[in-house]
N, C-alpha and C. Protein backbone atom coordinates (compact mmCIF):
# COMPACT_ATOMS: atom_id res chain seq x y z
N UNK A 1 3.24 -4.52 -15.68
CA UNK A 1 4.53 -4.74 -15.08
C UNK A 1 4.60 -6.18 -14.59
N UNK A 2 5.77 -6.79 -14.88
CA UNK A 2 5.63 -8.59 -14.36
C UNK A 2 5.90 -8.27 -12.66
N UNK A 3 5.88 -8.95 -12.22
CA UNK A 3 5.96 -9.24 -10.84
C UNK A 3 6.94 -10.53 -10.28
N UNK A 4 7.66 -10.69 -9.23
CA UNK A 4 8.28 -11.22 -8.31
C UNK A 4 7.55 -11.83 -7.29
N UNK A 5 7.87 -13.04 -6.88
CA UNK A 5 7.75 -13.41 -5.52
C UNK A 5 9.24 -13.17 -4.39
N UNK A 6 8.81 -12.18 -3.71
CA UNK A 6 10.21 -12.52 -2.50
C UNK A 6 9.61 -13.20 -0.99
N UNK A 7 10.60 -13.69 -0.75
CA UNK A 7 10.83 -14.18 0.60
C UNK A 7 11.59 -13.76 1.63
N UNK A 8 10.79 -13.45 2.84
CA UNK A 8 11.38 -12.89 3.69
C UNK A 8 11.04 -13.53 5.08
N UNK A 9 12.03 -13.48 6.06
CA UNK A 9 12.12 -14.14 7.45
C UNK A 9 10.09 -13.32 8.07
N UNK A 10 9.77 -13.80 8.58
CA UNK A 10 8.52 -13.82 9.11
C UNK A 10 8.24 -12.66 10.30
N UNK A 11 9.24 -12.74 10.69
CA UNK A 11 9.28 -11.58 11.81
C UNK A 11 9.53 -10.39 10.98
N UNK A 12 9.97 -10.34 10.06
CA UNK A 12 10.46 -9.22 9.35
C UNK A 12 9.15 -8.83 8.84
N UNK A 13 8.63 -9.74 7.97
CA UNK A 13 7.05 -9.36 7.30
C UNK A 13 6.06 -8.88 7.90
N UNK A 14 6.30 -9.43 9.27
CA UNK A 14 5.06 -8.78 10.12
C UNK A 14 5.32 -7.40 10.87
N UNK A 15 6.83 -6.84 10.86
CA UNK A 15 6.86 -6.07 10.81
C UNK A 15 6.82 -4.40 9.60
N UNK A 16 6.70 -5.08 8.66
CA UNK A 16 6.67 -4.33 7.29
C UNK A 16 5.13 -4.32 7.34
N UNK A 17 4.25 -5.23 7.72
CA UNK A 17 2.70 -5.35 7.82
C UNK A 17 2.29 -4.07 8.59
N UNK A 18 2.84 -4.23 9.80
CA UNK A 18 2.42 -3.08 10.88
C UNK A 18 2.96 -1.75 9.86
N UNK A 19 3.54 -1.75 9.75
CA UNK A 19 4.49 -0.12 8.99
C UNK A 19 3.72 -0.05 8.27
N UNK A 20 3.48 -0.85 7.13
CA UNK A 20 2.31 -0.31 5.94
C UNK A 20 1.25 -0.28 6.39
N UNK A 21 0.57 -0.21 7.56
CA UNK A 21 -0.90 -0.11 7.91
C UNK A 21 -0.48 1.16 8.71
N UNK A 22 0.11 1.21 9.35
CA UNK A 22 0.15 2.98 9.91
C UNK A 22 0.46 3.84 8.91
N UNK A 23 1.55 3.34 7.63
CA UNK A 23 1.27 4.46 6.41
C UNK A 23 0.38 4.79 5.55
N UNK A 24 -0.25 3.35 5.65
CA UNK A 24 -1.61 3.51 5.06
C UNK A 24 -0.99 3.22 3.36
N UNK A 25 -0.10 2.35 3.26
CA UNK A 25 0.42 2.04 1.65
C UNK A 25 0.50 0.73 1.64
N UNK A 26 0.63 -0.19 0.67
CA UNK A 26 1.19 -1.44 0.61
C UNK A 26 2.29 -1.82 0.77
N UNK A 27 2.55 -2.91 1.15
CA UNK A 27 3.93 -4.04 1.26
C UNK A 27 4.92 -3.24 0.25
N UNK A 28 4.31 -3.77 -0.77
CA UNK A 28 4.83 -3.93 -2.51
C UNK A 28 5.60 -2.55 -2.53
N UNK A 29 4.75 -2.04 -2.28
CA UNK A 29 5.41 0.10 -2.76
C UNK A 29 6.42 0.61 -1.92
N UNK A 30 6.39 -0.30 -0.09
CA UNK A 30 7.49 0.18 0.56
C UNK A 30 8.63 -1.00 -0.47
N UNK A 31 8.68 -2.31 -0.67
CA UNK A 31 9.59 -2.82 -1.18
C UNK A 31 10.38 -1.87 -1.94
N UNK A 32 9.15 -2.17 -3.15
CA UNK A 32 9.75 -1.17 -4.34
C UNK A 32 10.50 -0.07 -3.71
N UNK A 33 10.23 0.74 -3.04
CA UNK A 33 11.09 2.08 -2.77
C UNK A 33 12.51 1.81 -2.62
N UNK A 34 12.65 0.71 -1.36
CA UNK A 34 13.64 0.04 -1.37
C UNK A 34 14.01 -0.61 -2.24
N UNK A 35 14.19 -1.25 -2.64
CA UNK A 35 14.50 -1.63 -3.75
C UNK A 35 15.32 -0.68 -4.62
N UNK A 36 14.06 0.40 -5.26
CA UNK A 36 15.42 1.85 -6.06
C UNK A 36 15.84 2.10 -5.03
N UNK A 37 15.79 2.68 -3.73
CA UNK A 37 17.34 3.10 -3.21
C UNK A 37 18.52 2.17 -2.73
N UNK A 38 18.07 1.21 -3.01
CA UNK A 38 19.28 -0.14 -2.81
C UNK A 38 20.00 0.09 -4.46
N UNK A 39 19.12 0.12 -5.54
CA UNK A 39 20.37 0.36 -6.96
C UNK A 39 20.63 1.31 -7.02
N UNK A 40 20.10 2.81 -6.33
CA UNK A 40 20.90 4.02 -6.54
C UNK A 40 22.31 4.10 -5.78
N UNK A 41 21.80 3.39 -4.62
CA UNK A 41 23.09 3.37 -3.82
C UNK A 41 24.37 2.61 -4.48
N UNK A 42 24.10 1.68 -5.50
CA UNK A 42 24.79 0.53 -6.23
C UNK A 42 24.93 0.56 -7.29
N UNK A 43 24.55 1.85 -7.98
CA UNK A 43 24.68 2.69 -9.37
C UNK A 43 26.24 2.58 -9.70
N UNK A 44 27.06 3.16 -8.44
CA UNK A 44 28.26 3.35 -9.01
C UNK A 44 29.41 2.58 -9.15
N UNK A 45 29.23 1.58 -8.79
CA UNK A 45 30.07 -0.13 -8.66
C UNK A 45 29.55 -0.44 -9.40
N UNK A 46 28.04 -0.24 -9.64
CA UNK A 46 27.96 -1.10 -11.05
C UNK A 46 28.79 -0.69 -12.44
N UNK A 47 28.29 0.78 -12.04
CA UNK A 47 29.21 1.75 -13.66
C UNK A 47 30.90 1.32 -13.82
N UNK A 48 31.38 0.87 -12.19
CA UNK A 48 33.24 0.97 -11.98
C UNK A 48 32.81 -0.60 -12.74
N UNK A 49 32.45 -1.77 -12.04
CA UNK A 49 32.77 -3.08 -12.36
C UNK A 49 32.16 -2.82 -14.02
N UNK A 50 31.87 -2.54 -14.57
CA UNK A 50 31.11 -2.79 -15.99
C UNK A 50 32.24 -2.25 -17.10
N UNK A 51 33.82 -1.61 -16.17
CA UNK A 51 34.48 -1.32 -17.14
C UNK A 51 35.62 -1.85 -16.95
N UNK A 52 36.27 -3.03 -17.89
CA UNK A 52 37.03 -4.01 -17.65
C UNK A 52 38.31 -3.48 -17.07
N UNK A 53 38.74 -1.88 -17.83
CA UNK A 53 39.94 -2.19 -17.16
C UNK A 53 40.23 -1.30 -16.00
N UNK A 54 39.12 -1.06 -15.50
CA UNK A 54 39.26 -0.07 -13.87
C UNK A 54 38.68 -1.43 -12.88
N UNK A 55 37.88 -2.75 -13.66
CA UNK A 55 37.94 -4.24 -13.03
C UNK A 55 39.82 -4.73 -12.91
N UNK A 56 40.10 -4.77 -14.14
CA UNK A 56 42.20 -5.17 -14.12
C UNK A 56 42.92 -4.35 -12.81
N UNK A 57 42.53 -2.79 -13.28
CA UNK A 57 43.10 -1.89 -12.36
C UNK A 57 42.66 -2.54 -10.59
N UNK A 58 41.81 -2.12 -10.21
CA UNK A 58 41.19 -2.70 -8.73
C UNK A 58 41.74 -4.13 -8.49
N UNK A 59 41.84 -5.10 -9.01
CA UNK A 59 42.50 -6.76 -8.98
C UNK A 59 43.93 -6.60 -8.84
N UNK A 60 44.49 -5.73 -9.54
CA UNK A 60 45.95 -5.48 -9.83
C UNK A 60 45.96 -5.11 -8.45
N UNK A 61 45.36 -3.75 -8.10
CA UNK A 61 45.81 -3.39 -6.23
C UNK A 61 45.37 -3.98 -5.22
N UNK A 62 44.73 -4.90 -5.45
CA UNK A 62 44.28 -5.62 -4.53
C UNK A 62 45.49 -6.81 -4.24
N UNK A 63 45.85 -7.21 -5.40
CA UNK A 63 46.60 -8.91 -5.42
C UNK A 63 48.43 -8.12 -4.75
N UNK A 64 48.07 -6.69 -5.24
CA UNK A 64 49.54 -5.82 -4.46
C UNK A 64 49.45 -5.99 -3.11
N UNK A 65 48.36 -5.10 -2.35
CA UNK A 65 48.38 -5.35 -1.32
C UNK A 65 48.91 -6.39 -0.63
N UNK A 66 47.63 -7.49 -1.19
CA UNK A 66 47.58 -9.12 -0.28
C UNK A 66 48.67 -9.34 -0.02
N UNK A 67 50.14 -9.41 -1.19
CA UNK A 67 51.08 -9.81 -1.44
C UNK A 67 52.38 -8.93 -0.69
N UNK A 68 51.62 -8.47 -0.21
CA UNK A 68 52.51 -7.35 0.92
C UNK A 68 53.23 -5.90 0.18
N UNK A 69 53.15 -5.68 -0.61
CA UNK A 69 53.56 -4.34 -1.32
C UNK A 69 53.06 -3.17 -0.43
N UNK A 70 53.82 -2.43 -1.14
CA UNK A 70 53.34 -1.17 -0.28
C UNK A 70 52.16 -0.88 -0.63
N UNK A 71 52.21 -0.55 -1.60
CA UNK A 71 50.69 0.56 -2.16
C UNK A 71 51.00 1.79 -2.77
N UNK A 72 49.96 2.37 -2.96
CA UNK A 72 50.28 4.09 -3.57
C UNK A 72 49.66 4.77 -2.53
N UNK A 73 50.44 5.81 -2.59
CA UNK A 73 49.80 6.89 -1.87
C UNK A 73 48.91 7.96 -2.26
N UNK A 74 47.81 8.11 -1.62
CA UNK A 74 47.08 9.29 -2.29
C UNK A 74 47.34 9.93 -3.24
N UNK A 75 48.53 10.61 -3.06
CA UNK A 75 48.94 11.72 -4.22
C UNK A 75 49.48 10.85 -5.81
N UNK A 76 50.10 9.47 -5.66
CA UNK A 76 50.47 9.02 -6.39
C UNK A 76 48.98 8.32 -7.28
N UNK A 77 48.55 8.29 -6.48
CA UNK A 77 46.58 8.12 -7.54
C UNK A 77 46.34 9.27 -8.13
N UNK A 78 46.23 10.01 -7.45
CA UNK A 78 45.62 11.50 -8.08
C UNK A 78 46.57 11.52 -9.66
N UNK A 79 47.65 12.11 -9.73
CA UNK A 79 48.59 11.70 -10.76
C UNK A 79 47.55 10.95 -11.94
C-alpha cells in the first residue's frame, strides 16, 4: 500500500499519541479509520456533485434564492 505524509498542529499529535498508547494501536490505523468515516460520511455529495445535472439543478436554486425569489416548497420538490 503507498503511503502519505500528513501534517498536523502538534498539540493535536500529541494528543492522538496519548490515545493510541492507551488503545494500544497505532497513529496510522486511528487515522485511517478516520479517514473512511470522513468518505462515508461524504459518499453522498460526492454521488449528487458527480452528476452534472442535479450540479445545474442545485446552482439553478441557489442563484434563485440569492436573487431573492421565492423558492419551492416542499411539496413542489416532491412532485
Amino acid at each position: 500500500m503507498d503511503t502519505a505524509t500528513v501534517r498536523i498542529p502538534a498539540e493535536k499529535r500529541d494528543v492522538l499519541k496519548i490515545i493510541a498508547g492507551i488503545e494500544r494501536t497505532e497513529m496510522k490505523e486511528i487515522l485511517s479509520d478516520l479517514i473512511d468515516e470522513y468518505i462515508e460520511r461524504h459518499k453522498e455529495t460526492l454521488e449528487i456533485l458527480s452528476n452534472p445535472e442535479w450540479v445545474d439543478l442545485i446552482t439553478k436554486g441557489k442563484n434563485e434564492v440569492q436573487s431573492g425569489a421565492k423558492g419551492k416548497s416542499l411539496e413542489e420538490l416532491a412532485d
